[in-house]
N, C-alpha and C. Protein backbone atom coordinates (compact mmCIF):
# COMPACT_ATOMS: atom_id res chain seq x y z
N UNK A 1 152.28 22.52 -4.86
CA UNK A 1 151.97 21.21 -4.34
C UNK A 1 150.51 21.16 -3.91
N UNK A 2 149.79 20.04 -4.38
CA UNK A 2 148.56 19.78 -4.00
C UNK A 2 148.30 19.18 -2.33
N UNK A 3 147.75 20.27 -1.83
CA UNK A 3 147.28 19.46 -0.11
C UNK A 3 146.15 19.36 -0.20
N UNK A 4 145.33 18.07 0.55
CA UNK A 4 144.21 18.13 0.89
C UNK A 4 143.90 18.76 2.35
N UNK A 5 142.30 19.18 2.00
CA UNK A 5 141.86 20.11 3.24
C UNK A 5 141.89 18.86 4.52
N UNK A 6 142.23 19.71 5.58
CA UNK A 6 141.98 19.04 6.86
C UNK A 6 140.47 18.49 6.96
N UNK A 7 140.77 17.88 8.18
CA UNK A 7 139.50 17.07 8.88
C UNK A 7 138.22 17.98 9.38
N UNK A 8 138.81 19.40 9.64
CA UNK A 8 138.12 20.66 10.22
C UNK A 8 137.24 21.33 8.82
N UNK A 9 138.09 21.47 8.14
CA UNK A 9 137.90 21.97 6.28
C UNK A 9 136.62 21.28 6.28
N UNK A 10 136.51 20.15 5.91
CA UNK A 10 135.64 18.94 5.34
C UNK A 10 134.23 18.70 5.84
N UNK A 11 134.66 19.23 7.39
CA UNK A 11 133.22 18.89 8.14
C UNK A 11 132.62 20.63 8.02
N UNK A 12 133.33 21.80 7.82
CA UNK A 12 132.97 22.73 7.73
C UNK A 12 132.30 23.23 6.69
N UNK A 13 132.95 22.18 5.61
CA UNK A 13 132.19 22.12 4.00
C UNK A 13 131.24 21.75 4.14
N UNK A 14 130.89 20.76 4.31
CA UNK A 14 129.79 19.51 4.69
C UNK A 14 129.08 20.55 5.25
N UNK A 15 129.05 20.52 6.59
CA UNK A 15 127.85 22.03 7.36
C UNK A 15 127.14 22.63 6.20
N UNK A 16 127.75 23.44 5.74
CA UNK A 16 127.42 24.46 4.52
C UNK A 16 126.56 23.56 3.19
N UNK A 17 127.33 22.26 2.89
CA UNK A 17 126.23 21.28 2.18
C UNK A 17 125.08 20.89 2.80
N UNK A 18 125.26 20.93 3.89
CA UNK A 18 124.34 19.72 4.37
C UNK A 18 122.92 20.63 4.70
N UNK A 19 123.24 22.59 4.82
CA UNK A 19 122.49 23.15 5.30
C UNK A 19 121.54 23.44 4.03
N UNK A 20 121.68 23.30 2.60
CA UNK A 20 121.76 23.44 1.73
C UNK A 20 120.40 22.27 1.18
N UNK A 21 120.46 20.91 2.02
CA UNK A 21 119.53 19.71 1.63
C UNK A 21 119.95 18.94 0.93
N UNK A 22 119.31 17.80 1.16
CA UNK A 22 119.99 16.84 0.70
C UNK A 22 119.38 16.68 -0.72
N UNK A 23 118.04 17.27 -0.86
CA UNK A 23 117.80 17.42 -2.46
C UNK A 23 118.43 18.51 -3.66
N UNK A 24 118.79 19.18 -3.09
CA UNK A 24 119.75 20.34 -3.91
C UNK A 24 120.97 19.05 -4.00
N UNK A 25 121.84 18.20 -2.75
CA UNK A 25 122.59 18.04 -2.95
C UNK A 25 122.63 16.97 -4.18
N UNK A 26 121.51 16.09 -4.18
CA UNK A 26 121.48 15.15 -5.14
C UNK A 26 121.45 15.72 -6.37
N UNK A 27 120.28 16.33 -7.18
CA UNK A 27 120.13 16.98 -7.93
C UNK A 27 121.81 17.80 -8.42
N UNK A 28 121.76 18.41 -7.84
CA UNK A 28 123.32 19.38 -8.16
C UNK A 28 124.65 18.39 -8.58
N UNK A 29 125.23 17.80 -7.89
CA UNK A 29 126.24 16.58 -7.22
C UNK A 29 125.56 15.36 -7.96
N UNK A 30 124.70 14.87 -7.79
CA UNK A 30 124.09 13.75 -8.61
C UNK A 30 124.21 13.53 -9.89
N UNK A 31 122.59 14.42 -10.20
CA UNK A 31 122.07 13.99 -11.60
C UNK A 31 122.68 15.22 -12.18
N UNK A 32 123.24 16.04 -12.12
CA UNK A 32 124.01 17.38 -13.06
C UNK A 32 125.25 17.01 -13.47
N UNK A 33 125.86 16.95 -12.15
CA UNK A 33 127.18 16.64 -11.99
C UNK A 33 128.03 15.48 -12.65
N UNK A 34 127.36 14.16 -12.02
CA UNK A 34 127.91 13.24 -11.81
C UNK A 34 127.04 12.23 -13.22
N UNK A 35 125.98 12.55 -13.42
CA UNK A 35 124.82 12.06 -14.24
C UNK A 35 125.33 12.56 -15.94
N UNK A 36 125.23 13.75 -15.93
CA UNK A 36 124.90 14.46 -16.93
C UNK A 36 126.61 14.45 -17.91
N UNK A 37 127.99 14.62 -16.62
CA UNK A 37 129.08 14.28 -17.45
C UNK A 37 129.49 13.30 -17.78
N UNK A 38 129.43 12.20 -16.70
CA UNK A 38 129.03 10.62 -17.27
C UNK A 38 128.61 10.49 -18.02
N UNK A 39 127.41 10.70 -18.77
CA UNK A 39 126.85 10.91 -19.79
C UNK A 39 127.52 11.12 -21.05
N UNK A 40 127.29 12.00 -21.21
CA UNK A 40 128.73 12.88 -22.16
C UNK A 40 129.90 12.48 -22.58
N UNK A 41 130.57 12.03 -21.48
CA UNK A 41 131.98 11.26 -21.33
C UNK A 41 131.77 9.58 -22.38
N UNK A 42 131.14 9.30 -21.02
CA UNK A 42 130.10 7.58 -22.12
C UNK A 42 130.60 8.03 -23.62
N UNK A 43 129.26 8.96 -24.15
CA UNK A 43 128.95 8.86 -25.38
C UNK A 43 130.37 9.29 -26.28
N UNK A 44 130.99 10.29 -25.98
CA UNK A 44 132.07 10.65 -26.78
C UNK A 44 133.18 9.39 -26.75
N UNK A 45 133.31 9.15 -25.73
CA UNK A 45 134.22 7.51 -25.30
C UNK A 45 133.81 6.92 -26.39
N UNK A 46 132.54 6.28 -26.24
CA UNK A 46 131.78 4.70 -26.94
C UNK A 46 131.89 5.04 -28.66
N UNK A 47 131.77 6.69 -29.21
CA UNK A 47 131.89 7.10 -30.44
C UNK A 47 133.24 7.20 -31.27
N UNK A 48 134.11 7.31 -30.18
CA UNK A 48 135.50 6.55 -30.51
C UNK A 48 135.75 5.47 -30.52
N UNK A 49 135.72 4.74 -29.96
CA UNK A 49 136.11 3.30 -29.64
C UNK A 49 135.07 2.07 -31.00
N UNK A 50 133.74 2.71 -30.62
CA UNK A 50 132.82 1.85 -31.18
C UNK A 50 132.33 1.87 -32.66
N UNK A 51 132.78 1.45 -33.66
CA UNK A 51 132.15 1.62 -34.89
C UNK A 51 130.33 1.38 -35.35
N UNK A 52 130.38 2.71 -36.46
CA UNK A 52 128.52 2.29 -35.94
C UNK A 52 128.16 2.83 -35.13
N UNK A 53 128.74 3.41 -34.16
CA UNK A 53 127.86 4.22 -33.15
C UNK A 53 127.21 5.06 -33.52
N UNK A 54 125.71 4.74 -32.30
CA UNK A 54 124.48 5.47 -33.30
C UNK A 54 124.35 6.76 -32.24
N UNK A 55 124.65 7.48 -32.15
CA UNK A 55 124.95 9.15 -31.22
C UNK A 55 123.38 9.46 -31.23
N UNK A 56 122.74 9.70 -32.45
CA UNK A 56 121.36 10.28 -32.15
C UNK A 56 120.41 9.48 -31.52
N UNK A 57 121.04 8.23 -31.26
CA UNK A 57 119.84 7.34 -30.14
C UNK A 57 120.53 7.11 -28.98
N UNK A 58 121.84 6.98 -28.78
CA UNK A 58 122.30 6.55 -27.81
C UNK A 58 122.64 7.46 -26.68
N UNK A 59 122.99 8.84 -27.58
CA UNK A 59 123.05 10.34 -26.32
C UNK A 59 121.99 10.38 -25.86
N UNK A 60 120.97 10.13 -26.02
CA UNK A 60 119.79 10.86 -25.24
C UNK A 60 119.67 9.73 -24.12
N UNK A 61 119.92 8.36 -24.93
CA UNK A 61 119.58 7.71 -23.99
C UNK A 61 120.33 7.71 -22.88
N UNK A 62 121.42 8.06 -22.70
CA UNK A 62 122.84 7.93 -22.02
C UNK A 62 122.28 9.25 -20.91
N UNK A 63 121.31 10.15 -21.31
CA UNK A 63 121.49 11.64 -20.64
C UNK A 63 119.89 11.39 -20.15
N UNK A 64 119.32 10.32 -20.14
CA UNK A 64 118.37 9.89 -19.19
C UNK A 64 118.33 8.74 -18.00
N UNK A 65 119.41 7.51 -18.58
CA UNK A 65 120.08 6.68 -17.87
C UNK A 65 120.72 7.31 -16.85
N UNK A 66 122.11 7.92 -17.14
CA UNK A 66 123.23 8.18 -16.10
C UNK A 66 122.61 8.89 -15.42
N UNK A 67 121.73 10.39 -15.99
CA UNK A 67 121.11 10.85 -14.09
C UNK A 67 120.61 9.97 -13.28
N UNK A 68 120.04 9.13 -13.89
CA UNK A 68 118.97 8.34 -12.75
C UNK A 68 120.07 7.88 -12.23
N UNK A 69 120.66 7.13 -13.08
CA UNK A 69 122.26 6.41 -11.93
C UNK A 69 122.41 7.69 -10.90
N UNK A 70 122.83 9.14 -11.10
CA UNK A 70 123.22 9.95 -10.69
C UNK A 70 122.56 10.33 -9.52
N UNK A 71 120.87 9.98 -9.09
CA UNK A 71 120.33 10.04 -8.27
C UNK A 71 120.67 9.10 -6.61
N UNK A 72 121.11 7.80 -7.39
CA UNK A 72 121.59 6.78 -6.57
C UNK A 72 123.28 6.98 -5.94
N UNK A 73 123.50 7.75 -6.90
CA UNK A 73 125.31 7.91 -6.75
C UNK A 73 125.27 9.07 -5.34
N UNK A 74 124.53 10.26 -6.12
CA UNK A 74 124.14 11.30 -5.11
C UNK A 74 123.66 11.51 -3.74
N UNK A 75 122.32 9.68 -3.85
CA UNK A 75 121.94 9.46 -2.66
C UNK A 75 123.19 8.85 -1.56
N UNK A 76 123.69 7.47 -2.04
CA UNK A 76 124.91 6.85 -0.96
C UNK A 76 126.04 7.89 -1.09
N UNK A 77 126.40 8.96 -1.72
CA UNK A 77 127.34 9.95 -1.25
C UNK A 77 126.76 10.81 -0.40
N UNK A 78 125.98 11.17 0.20
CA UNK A 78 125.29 12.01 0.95
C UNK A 78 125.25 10.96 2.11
N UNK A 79 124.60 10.25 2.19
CA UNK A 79 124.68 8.96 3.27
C UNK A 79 125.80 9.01 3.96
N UNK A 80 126.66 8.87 3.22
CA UNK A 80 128.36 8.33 3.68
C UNK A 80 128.87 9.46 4.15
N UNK A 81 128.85 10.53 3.83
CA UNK A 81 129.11 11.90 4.04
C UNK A 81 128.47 12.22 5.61
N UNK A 82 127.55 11.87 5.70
CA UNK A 82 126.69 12.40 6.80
C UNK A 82 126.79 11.26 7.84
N UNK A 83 127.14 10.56 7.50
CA UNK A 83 127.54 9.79 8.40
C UNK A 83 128.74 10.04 9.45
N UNK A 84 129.78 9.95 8.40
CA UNK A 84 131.50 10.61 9.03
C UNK A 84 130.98 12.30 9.71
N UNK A 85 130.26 13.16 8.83
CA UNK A 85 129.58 14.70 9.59
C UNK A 85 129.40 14.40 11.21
N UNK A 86 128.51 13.27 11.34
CA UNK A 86 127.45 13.05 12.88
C UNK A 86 128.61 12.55 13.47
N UNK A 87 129.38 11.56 12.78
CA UNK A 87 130.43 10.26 13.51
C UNK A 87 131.02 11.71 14.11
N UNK A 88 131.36 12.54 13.78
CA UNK A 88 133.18 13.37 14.19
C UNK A 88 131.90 14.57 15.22
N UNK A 89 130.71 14.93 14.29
CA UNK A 89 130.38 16.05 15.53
C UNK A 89 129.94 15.79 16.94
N UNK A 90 129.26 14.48 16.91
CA UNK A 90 129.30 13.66 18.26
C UNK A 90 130.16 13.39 19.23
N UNK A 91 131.37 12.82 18.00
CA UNK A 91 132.39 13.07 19.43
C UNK A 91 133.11 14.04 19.27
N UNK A 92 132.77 15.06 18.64
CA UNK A 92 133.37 16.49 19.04
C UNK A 92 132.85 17.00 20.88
N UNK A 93 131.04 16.90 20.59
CA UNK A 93 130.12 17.33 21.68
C UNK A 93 130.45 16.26 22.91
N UNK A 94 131.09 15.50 22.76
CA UNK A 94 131.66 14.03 23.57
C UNK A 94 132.41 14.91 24.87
């Protein structure tokens, strides 16, 4: 059975991310992660579905697009993250 980690887990993860920067986190989590399989995913998707699909113009373009998306995705997940981090360690120190 699948459990998710506690409330303790999450912020203990986070610590360990957060000590890490928030530019590793983007980069890594972002534009690698989140950018680069998006990417990928897109193109193999759109090459099924789409007749005519032109792969040698559209992968590259897809694997310069989605990181940049991936930068923005990376940035408001880090935001939001660090937010709930401060929200819970504050009123931990409360």
């Amino acid at each position: 059975m699948f459990m998710f980690p506690s409330k303790e887990e999450r912020i203990k993860k986070w610590a360990i991310t957060r000590a890490r920067g928030m530019h590793r986190f983007i980069l890594v989590k972002g534009v690698l992660a989140w950018g680069v399989t998006t990417a990928l995913l897109w193109s193999l998707i759109m090459c099924l579905i789409t007749p005519n699909y032109n792969i040698k113009f559209n992968l590259p373009l897809a694997l310069v697009l989605f990181p940049l998306g991936g930068i923005g995705w990376g940035y408001w997940v880090w935001c939001i993250s660090e937010r709930k981090f401060l929200k819970h360690t504050n009123a931990s120190n409360s």
